[in-house]
Structures are given as structure tokens and as C-alpha cells.
Protein backbone atom coordinates (compact mmCIF):
# COMPACT_ATOMS: atom_id res chain seq x y z
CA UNK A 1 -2.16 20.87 -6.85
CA UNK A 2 -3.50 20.78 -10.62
CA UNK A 3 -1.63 17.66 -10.94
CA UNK A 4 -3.29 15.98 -8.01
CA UNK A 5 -6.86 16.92 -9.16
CA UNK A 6 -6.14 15.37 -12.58
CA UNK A 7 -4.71 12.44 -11.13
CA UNK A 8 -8.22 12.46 -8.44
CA UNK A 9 -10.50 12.85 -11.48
CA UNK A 10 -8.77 9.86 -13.11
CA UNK A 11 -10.12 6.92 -11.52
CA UNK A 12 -14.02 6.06 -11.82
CA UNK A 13 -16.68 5.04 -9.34
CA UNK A 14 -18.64 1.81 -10.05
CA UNK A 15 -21.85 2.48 -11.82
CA UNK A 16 -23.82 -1.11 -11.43
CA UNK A 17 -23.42 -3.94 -9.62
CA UNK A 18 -21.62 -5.86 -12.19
CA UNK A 19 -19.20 -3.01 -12.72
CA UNK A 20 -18.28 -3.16 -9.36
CA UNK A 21 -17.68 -6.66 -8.83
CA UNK A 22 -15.55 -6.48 -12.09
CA UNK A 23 -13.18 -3.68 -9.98
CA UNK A 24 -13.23 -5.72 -6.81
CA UNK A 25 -11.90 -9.07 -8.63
CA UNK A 26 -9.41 -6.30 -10.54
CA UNK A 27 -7.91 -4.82 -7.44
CA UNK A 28 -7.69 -9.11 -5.95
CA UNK A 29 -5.58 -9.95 -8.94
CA UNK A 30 -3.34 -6.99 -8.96
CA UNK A 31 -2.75 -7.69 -4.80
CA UNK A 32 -2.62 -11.38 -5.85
CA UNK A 33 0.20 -10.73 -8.32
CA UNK A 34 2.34 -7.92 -6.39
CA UNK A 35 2.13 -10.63 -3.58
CA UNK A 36 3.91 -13.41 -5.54
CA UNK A 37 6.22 -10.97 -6.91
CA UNK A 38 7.20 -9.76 -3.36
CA UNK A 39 7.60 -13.68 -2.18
CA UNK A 40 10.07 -14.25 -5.69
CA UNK A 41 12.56 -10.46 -4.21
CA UNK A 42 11.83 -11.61 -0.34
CA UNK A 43 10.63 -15.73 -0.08
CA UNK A 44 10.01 -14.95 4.23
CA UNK A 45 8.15 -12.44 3.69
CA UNK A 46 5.30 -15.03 2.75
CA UNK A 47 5.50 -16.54 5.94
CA UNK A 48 5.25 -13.11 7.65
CA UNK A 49 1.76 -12.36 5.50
CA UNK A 50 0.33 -15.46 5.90
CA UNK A 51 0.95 -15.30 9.76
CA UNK A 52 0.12 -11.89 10.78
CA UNK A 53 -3.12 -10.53 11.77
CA UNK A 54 -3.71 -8.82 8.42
CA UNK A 55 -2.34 -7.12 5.57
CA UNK A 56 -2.69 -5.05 3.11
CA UNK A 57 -1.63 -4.64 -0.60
CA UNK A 58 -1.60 -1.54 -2.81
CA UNK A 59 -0.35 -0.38 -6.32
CA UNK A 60 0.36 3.03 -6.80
CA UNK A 61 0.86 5.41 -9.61
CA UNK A 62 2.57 9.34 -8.96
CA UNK A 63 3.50 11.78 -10.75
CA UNK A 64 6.64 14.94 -9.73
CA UNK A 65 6.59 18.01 -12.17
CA UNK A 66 9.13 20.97 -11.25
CA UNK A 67 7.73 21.96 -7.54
CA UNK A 68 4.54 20.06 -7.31
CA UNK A 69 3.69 16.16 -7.20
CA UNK A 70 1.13 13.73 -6.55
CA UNK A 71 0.16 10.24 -6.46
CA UNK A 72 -2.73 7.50 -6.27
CA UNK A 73 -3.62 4.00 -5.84
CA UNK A 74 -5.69 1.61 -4.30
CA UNK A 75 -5.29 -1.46 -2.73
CA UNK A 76 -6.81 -3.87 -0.30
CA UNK A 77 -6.81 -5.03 3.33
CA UNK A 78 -7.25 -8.48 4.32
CA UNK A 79 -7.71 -9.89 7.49
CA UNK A 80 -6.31 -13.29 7.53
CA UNK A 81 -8.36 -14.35 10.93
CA UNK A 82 -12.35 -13.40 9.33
CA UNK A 83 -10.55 -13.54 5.67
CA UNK A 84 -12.82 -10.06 5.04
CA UNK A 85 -11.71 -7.62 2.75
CA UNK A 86 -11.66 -4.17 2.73
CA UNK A 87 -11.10 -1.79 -0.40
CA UNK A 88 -8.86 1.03 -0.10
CA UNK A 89 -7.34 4.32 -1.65
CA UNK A 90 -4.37 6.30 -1.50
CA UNK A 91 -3.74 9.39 -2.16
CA UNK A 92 -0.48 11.29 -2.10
CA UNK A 93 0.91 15.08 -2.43
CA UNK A 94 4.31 16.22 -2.19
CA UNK A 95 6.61 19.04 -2.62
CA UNK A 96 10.26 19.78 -3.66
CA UNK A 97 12.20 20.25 -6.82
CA UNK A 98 11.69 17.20 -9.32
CA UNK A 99 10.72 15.76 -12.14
CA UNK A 100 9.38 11.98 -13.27
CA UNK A 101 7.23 9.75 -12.84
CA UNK A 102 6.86 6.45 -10.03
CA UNK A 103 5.22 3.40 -9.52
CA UNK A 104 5.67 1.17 -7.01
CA UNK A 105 3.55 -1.47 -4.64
CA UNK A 106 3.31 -1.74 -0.94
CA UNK A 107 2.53 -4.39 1.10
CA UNK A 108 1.49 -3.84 4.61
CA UNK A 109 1.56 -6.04 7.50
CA UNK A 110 0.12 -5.75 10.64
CA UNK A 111 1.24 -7.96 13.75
CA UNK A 112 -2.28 -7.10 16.10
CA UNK A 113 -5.77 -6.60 15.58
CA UNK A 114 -5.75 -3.41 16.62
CA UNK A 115 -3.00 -1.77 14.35
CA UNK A 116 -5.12 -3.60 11.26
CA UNK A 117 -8.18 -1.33 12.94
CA UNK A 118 -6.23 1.41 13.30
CA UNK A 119 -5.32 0.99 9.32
CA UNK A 120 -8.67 0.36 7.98
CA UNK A 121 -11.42 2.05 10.20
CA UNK A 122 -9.68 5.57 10.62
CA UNK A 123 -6.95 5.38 7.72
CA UNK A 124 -3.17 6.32 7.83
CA UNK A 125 -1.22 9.06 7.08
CA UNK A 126 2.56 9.22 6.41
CA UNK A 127 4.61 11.73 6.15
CA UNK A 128 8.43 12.65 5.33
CA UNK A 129 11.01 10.35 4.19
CA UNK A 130 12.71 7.24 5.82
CA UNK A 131 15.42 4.97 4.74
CA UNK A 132 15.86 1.33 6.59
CA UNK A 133 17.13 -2.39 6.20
CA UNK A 134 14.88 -3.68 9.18
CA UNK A 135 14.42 -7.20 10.33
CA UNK A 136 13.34 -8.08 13.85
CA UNK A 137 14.48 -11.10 15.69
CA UNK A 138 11.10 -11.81 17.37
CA UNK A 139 10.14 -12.73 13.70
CA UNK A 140 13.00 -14.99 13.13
CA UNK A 141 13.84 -13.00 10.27
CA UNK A 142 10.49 -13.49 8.51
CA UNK A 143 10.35 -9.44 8.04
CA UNK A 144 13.55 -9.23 6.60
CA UNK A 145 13.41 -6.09 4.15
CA UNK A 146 10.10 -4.88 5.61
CA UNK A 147 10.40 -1.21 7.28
CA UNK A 148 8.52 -0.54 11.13
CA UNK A 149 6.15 2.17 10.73
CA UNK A 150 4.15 2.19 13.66
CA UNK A 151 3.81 -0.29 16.90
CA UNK A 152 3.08 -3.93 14.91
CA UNK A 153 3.15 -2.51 11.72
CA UNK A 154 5.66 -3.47 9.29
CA UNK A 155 5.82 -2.66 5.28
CA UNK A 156 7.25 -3.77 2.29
CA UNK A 157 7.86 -1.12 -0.51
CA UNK A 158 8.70 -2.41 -4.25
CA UNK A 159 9.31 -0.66 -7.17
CA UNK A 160 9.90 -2.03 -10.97
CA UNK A 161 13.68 -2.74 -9.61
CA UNK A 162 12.45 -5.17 -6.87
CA UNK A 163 12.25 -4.38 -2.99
CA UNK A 164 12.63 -0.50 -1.81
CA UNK A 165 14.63 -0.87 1.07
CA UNK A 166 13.33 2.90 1.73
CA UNK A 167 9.50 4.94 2.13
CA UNK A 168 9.06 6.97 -0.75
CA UNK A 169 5.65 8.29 0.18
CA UNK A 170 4.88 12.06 1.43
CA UNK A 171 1.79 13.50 2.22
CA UNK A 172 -0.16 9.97 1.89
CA UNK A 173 -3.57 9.20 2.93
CA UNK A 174 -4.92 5.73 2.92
CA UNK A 175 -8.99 5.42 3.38
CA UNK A 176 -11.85 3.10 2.39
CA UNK A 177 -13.25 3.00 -1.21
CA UNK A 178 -16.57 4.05 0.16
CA UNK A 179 -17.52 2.95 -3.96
CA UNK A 180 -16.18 -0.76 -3.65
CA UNK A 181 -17.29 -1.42 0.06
């Protein structure tokens, strides 16, 4: 728990106007970059982005010391048909023996307007542990190392190594940046 406050405390709310656009443009590049280096691990999974409903990218940053752990990030959701953004948090808590540190993007995808809703308007919430090579042959293969999460929602985990073929995350929240919307 005293990890996950310090890691809460950590990240800043705009203070002006300027300040604010400077995050927004910050959190673009970042999404901007993980995509690319998702397309270089996974080359369909470009085609799957750029022809789903939506997606979403975030970077995240956790932290595991003896029984306790916790994580944040923050990300954004695009809608490819209105093209409007949406700026988002994570936050994560988990429990269990360990020790280290992790960072690692995800890249979400969602296949129907209303999963993409779902997502962004009342946030998401994952929890326990799932390994999986999925593909679907609906897609032709376009999400080829994504995982299903839900009905229409696929994602795509990386770490430093390249593509996660399994969901790391325990305990995580995802919800608007009520500071950058």
C-alpha cells in the first residue's frame, strides 16, 4: 500500500493551459512511438489498429517489493471513426511474494463501438493472470499475438524484450485523466 501511494503522489496535474497541452502532445508521442515499435515485433497488428473501431495505447511503470506491489501509467484512447482522443490512467496493486521492478506498454484494440464505450466512459478493471498466443481467423490473422479480453476486445502487451505473449496486470484500473480532458 505505501508503495502505491508513493507511486500515486508521483505524477502531477497540469497547472496552466500551456502545461497541459505540453502533457497531452507528451502522452501522443509516447503512444506514437510504442505504436511503431509494436508494428516493427508484430507488422499485422497495424492493420488491426488502423481498422478497428478504436484503440488505445498506454505505458506503464510498477514496482513489486517482498509482499506488496503497485503500478501506474497513462495512456490514450483513440477513436479512429471521430479521430477524438481521450486521456487515460492506470493504476495497479498486487500481491504475492516478489521483488523488481516492470515496465511494459499495452495496446488495446477494440472491434465495436460499444466495447471502446465500455473502455473509456466507465473504465476497466482486470484482474488475475492469463497466458495466451491468440489469433482469430475472422481477422485473417491481423491479431496475431494480441490476447481476447472481453467480447471485441483484443490487447497487445510489450515489454523491453518485445511482445508479452501473456497479461501481467493485477488489480488494474483504467479511468479518464479528469486533468488532461
Amino acid at each position: 500500500m505505501l508503495v502505491g501511494l508513493l507511486l500515486a503522489g508521483c505524477h502531477s496535474e497540469p497547472t496552466g493551459e500551456e502545461q497541459k497541452l505540453e502533457m497531452k502532445q507528451d502522452v501522443r508521442d509516447v503512444a506514437q512511438a510504442t505504436l511503431q515499435r509494436l508494428y516493427a515485433v508484430q507488422p499485422s497488428a497495424k492493420a488491426a489498429v488502423e481498422n478497428s473501431v478504436g484503440y488505445a495505447v498506454f505505458n506503464n511503470f510498477g514496482m513489486k517489493i517482498f509482499v506488496a506491489g503497485s503500478g501506474m501509467g497513462e495512456g490514450i484512447a483513440i477513436n479512429n471513426k471521430t479521430k477524438e482522443e481521450t486521456f487515460m490512467r492506470m493504476a495497479e496493486l498486487q500481491a504475492g511474494l516478489g521483488m523488481g521492478v516492470k515496465k511494459f506498454s499495452l495496446v488495446w484494440v477494440f472491434e465495436t463501438q460499444e466495447a471502446m464505450d465500455r473502455f473509456v466512459n466507465k473504465g476497466w478493471e482486470i484482474g488475475g493472470q492469463t497466458s495466451a498466443a491468440a489469433s482469430t481467423g475472422s481477422q485473417g490473422g491481423a491479431l496475431q499475438g494480441a490476447m481476447p479480453i472481453a467480447p471485441d476486445v483484443w490487447l497487445y502487451q510489450m515489454t523491453d524484450a518485445g511482445l508479452a505473449l501473456e497479461l501481467t496486470a493485477k488489480g488494474t484500473k483504467y479511468y479518464k485523466d479528469e486533468g488532461l480532458n
